[in-house]
N, C-alpha and C. Protein backbone atom coordinates (compact mmCIF):
# COMPACT_ATOMS: atom_id res chain seq x y z
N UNK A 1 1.35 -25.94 -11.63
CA UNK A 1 1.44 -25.45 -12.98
C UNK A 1 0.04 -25.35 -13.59
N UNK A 2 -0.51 -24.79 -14.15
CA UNK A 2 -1.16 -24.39 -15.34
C UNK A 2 -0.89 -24.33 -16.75
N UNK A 3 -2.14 -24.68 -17.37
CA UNK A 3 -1.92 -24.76 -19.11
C UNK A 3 -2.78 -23.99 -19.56
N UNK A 4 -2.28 -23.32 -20.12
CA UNK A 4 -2.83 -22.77 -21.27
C UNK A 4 -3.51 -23.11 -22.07
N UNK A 5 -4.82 -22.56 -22.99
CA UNK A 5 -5.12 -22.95 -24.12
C UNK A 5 -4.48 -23.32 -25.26
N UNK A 6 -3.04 -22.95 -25.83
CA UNK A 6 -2.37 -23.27 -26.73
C UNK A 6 -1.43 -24.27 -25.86
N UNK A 7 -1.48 -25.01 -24.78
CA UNK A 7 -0.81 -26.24 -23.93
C UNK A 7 0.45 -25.70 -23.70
N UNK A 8 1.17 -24.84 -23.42
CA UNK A 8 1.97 -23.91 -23.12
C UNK A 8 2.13 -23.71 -21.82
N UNK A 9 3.01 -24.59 -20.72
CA UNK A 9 2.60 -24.82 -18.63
C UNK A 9 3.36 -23.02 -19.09
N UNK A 10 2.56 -22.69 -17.63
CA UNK A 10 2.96 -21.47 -17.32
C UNK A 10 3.22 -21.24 -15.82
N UNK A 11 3.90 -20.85 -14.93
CA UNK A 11 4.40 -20.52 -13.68
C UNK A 11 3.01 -19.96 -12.97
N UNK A 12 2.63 -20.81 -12.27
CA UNK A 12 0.98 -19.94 -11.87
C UNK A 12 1.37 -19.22 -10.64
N UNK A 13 2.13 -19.71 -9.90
CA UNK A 13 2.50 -18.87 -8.46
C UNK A 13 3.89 -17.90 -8.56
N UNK A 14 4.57 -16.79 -8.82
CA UNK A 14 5.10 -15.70 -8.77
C UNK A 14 5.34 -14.91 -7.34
N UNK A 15 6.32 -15.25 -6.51
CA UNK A 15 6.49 -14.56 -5.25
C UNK A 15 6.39 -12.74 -5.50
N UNK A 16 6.76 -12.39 -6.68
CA UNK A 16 7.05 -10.97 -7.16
C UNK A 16 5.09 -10.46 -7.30
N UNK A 17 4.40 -11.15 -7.61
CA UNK A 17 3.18 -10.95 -8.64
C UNK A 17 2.25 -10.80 -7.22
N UNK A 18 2.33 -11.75 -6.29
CA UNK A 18 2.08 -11.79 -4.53
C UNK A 18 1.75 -10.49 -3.88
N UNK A 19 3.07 -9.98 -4.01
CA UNK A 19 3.73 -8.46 -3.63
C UNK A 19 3.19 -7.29 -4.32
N UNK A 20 3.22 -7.36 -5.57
CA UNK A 20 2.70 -6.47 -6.51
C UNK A 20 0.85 -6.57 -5.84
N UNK A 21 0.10 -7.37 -6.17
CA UNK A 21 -0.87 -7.99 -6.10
C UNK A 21 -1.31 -6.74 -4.35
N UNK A 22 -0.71 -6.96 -3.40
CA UNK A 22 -1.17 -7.01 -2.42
C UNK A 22 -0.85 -5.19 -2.04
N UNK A 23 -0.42 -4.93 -3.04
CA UNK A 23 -0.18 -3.24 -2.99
C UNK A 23 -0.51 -2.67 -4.30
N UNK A 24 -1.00 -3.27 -5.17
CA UNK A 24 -1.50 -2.51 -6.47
C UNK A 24 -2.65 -2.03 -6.26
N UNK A 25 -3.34 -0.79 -6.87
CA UNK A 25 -3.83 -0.03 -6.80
C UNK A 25 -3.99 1.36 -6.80
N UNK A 26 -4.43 2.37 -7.33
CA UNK A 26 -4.42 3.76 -7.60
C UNK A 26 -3.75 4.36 -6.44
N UNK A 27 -4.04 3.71 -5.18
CA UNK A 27 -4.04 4.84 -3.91
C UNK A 27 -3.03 4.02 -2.80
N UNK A 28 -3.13 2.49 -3.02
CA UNK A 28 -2.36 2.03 -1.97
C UNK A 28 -0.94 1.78 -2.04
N UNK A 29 -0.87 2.52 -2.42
CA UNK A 29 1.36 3.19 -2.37
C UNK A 29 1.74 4.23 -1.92
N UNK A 30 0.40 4.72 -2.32
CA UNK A 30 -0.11 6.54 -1.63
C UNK A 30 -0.12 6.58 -0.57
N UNK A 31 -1.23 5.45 0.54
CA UNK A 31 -1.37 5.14 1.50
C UNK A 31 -0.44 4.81 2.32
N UNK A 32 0.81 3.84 1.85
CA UNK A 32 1.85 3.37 2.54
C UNK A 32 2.77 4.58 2.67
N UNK A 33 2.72 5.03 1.44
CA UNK A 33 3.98 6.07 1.79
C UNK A 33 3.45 7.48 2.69
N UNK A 34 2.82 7.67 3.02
CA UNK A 34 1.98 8.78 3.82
C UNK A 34 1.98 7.82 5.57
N UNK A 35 1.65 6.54 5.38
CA UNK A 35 1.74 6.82 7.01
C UNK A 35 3.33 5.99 7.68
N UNK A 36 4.10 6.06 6.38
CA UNK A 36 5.46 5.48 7.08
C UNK A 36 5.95 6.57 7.71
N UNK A 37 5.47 8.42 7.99
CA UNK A 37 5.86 9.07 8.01
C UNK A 37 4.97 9.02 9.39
N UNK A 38 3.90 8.73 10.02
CA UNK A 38 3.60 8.49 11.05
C UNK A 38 1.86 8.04 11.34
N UNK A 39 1.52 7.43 12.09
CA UNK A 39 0.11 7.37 11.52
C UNK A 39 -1.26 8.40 11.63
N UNK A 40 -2.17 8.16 10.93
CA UNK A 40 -2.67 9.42 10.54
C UNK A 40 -4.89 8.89 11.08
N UNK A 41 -5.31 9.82 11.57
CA UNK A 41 -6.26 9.54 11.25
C UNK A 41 -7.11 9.76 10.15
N UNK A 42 -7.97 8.89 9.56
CA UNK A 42 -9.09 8.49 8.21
C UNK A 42 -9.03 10.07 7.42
N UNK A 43 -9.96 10.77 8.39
CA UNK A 43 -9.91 12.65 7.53
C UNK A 43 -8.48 13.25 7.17
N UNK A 44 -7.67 12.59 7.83
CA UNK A 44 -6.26 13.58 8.01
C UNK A 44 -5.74 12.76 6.66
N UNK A 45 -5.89 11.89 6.53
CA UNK A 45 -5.19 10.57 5.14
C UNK A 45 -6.14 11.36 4.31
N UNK A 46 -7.52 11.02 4.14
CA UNK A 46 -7.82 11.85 3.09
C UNK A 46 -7.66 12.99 2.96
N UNK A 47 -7.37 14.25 3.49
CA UNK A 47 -6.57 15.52 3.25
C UNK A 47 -5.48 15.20 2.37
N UNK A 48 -4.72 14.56 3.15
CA UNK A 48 -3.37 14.46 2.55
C UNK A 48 -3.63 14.04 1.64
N UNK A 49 -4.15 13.19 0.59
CA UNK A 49 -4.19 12.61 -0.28
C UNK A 49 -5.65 13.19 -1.51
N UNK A 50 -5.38 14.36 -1.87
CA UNK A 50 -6.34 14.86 -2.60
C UNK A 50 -6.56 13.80 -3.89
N UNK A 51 -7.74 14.46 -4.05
CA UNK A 51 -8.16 13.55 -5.15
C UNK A 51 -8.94 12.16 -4.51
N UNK A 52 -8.96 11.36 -3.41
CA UNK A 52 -9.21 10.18 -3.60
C UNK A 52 -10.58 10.20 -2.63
N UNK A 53 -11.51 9.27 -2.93
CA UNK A 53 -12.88 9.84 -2.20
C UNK A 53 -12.88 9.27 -1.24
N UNK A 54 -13.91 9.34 -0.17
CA UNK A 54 -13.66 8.64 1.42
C UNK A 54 -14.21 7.04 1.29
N UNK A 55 -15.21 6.61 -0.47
CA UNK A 55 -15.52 5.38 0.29
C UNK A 55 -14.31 4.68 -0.61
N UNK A 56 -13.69 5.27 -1.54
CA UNK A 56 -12.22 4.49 -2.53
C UNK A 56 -11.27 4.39 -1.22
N UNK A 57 -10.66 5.46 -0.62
CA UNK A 57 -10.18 5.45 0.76
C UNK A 57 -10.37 4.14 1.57
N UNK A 58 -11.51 3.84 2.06
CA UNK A 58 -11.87 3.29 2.75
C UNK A 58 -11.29 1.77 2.46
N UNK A 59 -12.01 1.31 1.12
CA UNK A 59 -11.69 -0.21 0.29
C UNK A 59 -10.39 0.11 0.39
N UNK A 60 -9.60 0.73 -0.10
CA UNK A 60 -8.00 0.65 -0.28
C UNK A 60 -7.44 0.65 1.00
N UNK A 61 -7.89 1.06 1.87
CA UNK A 61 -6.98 0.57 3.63
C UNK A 61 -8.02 -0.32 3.90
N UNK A 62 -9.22 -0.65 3.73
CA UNK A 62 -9.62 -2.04 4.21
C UNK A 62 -9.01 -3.06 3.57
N UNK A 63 -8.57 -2.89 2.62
CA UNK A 63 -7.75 -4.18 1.93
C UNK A 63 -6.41 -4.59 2.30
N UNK A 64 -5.50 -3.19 2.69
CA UNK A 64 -4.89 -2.91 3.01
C UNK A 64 -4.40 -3.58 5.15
N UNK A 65 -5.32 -3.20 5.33
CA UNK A 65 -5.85 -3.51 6.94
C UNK A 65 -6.05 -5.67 6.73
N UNK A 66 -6.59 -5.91 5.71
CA UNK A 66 -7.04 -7.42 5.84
C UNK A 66 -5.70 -8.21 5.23
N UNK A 67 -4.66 -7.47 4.38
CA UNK A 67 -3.48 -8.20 4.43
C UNK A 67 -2.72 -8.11 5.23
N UNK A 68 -3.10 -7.11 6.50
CA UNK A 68 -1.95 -7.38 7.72
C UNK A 68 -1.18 -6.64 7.72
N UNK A 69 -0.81 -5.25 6.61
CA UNK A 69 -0.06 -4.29 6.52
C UNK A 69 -0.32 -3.06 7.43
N UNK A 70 -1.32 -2.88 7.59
CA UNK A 70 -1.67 -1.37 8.53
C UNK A 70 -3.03 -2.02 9.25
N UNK A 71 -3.19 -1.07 10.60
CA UNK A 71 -4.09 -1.27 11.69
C UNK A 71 -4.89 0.04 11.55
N UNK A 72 -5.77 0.02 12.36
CA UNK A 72 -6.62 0.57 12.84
C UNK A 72 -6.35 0.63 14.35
N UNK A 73 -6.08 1.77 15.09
CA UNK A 73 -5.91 1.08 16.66
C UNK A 73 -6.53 2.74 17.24
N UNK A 74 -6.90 2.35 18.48
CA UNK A 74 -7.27 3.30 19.19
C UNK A 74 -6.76 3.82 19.98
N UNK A 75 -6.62 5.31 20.36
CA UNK A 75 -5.71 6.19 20.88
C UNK A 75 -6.65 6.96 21.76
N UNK A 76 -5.96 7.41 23.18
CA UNK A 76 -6.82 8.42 24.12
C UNK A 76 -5.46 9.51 24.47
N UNK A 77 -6.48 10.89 23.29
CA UNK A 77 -6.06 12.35 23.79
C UNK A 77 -7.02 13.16 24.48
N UNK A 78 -6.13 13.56 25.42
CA UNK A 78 -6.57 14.57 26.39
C UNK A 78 -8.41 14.00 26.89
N UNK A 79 -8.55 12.94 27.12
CA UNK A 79 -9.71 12.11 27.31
C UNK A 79 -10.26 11.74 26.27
N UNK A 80 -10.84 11.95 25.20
CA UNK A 80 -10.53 11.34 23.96
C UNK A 80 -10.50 10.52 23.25
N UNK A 81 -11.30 9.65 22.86
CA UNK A 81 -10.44 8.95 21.87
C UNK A 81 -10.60 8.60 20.20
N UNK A 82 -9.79 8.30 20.10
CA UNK A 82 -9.47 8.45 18.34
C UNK A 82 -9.02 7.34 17.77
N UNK A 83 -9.47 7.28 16.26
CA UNK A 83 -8.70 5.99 15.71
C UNK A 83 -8.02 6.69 14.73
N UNK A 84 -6.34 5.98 14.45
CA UNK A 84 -5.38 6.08 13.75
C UNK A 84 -5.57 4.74 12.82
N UNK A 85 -4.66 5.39 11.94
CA UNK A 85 -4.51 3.79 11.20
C UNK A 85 -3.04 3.88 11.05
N UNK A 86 -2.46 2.71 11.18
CA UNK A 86 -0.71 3.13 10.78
C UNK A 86 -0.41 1.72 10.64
N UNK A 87 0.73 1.57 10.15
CA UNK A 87 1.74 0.15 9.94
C UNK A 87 1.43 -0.81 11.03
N UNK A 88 1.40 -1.52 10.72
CA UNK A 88 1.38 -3.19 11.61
C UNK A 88 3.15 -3.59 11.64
N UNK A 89 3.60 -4.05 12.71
CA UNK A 89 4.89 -4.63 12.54
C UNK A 89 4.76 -5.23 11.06
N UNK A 90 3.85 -6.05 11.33
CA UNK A 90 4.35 -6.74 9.61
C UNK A 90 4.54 -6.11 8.68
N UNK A 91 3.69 -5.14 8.56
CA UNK A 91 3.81 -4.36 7.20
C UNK A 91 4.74 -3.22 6.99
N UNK A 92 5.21 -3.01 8.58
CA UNK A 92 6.80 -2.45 8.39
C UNK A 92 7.62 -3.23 7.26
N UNK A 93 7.74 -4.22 7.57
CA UNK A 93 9.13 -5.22 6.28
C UNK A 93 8.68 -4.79 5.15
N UNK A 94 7.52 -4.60 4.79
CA UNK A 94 7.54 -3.71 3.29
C UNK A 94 8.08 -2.31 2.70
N UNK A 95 8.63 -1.78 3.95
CA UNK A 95 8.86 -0.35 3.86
C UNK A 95 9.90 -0.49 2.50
N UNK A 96 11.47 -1.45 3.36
CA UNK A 96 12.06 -1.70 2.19
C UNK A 96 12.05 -1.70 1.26
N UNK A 97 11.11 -2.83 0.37
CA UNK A 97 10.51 -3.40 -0.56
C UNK A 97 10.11 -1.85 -1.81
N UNK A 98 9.20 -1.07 -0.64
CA UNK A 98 8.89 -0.02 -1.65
C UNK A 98 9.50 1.16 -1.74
N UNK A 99 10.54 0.94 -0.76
CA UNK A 99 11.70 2.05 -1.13
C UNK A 99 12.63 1.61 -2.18
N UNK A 100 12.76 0.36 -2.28
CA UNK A 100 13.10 -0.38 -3.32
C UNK A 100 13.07 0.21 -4.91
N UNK A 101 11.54 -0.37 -4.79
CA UNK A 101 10.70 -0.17 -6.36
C UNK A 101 10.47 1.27 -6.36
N UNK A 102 10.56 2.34 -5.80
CA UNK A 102 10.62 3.86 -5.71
C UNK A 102 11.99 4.14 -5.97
N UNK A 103 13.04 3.42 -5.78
CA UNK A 103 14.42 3.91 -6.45
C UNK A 103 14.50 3.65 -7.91
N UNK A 104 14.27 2.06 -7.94
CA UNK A 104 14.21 1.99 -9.36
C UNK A 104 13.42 2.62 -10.07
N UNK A 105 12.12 2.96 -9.37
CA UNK A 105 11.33 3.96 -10.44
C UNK A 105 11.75 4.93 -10.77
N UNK A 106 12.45 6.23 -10.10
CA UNK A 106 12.89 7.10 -10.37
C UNK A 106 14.26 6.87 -11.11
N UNK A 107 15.19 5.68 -11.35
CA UNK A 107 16.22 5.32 -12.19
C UNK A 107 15.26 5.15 -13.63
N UNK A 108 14.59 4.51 -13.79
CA UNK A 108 13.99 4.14 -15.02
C UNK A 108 13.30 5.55 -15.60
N UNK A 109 12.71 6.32 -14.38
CA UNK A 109 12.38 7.69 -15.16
C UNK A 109 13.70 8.77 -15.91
N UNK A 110 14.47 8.38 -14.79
CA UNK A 110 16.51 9.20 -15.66
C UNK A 110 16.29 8.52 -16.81
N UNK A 111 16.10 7.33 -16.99
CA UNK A 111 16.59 6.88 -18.14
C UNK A 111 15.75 6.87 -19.50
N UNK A 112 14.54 6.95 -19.05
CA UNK A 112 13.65 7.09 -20.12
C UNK A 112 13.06 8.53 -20.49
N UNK A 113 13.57 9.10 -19.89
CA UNK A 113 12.84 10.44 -20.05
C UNK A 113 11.28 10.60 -19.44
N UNK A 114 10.75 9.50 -18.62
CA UNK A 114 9.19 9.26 -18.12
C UNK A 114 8.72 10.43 -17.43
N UNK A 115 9.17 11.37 -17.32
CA UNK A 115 9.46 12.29 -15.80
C UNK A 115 7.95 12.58 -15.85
């Protein structure tokens, strides 16, 4: 627990805040939802994802890469080789999670008019 300045304990650890925490950011929802569709190499993610620059890119799947959610792995075409970045088993179990908070988002946009 933690106190506050007005001595007020407050819940310092949040399993929800964890989660949020470890995918918040401008681009890294962007990121997840682009390579659940298959993995992509670095230029091909930034294509897909206009707007975001290669070194913001970069921090947002390196951060991304150091919680264990997506890899970096190396691939050999036609002699070749290439790096992808895509889901880590682990960071599959999140797929859920943000198909989740993507339903309710789009419920809360019906309902509020947010569109």
């Amino acid at each position: 627990m933690v106190t506050t300045d007005n001595g007020d304990a407050k819940l310092f650890h949040c399993p929800a805040l964890t989660t949020i925490k470890l995918v918040s950011g401008k681009w890294k929802t962007r990121i997840l939802w682009v390579l659940r569709e298959r993995p992509h190499g670095f230029n091909e993610l930034k294509r897909t994802l206009p707007g975001v620059s290669a070194k913001v890119l970069a921090e947002q799947a390196a951060e991304l890469e150091n919680a264990g959610l997506i890899e970096r792995r190396k691939v050999e075409i036609d002699g070749q080789t290439y790096s992808e970045i895509c889901y880590t088993k682990y960071g599959l179990s999140l797929v859920p999670v943000l198909d989740a908070l993507g339903e309710w988002g789009l419920e809360h946009q019906r309902i509020s008019g947010d569109e």
